[in-house]
Protein backbone atom coordinates (compact mmCIF):
# COMPACT_ATOMS: atom_id res chain seq x y z
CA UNK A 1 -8.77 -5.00 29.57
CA UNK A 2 -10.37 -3.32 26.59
CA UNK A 3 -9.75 -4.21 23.22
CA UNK A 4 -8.33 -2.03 20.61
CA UNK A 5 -10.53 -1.59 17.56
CA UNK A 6 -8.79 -1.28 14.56
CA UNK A 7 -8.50 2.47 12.64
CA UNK A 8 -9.22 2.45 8.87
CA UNK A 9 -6.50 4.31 7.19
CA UNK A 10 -5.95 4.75 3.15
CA UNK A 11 -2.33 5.79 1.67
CA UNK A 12 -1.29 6.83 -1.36
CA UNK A 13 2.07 5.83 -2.62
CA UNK A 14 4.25 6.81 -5.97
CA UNK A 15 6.26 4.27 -8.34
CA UNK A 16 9.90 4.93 -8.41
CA UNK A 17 10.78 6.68 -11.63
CA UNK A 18 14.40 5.46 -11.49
CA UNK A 19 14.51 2.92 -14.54
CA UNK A 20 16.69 0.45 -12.43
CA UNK A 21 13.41 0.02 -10.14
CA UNK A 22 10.95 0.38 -13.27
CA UNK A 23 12.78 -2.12 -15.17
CA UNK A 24 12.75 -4.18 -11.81
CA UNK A 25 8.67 -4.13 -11.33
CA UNK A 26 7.80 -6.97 -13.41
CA UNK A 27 10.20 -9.59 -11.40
CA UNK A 28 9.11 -8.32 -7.87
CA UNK A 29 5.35 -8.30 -8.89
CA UNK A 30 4.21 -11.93 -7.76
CA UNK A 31 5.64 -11.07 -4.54
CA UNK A 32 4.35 -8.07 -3.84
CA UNK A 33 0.62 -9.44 -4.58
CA UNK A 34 1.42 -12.39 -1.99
CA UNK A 35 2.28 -10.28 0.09
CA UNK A 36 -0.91 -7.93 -0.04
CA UNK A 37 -2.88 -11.18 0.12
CA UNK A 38 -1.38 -12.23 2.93
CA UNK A 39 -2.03 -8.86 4.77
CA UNK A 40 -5.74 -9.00 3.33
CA UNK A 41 -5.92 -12.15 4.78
CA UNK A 42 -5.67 -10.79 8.34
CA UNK A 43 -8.32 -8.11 7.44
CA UNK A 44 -5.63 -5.31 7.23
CA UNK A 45 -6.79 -4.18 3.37
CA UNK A 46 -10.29 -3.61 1.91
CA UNK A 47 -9.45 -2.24 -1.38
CA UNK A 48 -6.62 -1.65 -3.82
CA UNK A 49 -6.66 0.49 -6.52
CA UNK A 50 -3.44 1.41 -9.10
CA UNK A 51 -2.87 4.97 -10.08
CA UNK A 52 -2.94 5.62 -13.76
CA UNK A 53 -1.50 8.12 -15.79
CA UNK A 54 -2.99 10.06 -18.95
CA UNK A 55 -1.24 7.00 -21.19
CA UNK A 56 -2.64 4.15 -18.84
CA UNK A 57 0.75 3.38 -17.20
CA UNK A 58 0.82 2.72 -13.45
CA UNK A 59 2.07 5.20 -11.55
CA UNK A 60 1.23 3.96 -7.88
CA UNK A 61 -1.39 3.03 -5.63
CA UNK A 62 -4.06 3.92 -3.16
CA UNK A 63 -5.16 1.68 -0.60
CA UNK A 64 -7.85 1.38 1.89
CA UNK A 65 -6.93 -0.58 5.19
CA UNK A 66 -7.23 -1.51 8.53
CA UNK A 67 -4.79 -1.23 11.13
CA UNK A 68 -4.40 -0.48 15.45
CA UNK A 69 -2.39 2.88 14.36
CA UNK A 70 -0.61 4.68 11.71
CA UNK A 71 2.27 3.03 12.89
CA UNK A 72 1.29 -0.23 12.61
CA UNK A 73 0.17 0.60 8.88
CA UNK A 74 3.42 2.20 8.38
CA UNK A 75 5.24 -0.89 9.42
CA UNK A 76 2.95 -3.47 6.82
CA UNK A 77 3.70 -1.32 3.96
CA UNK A 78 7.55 -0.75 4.84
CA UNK A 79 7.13 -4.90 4.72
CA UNK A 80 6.00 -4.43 1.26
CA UNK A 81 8.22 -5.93 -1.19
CA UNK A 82 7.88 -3.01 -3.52
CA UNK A 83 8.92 -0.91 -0.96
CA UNK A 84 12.10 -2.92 -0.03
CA UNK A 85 13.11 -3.22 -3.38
CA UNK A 86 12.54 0.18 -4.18
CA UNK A 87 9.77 0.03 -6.83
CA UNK A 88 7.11 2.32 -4.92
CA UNK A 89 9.25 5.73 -3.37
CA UNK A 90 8.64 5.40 0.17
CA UNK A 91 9.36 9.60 0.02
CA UNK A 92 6.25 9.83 -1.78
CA UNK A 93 3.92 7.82 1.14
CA UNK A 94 0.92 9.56 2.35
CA UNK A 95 -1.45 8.45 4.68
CA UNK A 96 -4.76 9.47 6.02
CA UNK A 97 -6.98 8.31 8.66
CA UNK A 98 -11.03 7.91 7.44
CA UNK A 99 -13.57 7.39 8.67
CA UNK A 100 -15.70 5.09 6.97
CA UNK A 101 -19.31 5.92 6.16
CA UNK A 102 -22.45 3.86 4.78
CA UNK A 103 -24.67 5.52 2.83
């Protein structure tokens, strides 16, 4: 049986702008990272980057993993809990399949 190789994917997701869930960020924070350790742990995320608006506030994210299929991806970050408890809008998700390149 042939082994699946993993795809590298990166998304791009957008902080909830409802000020329940913006008030909420700071108390679901330490989670969240444990949780992105955890996945980074099993070699599912090379890089994490915030998304910063012209005042410096974060606005979101953009991250660069690894994962069997879009679906699979899909699934971690639904996991996420800034997605369950609403701080990144799960409306605004976008994700892309790369392809990696040294240069």
């Amino acid at each position: 049986m042939e082994q699946q190789t993993s795809k590298q994917f990166y998304f791009i997701i957008h902080d909830s702008t409802d000020p329940i869930h913006v008030a909420r960020k700071p108390s679901v924070l330490d989670e969240h990272v444990a949780y992105l350790r955890t996945i980074k742990a099993k070699s599912h995320i090379q890089s994490v980057s915030v998304i910063k608006d012209k005042n410096g506030n974060t606005i979101g994210s953009i991250l660069l993993c690894s994962a069997d299929s879009k679906k699979h991806l899909k699934n971690l970050i639904e996991n996420d809990p800034f997605v369950k408890d609403g701080i990144w809008d799960i409306n605004t998700l976008v994700v892309h399949e790369v392809l990696l390149i040294n240069i």
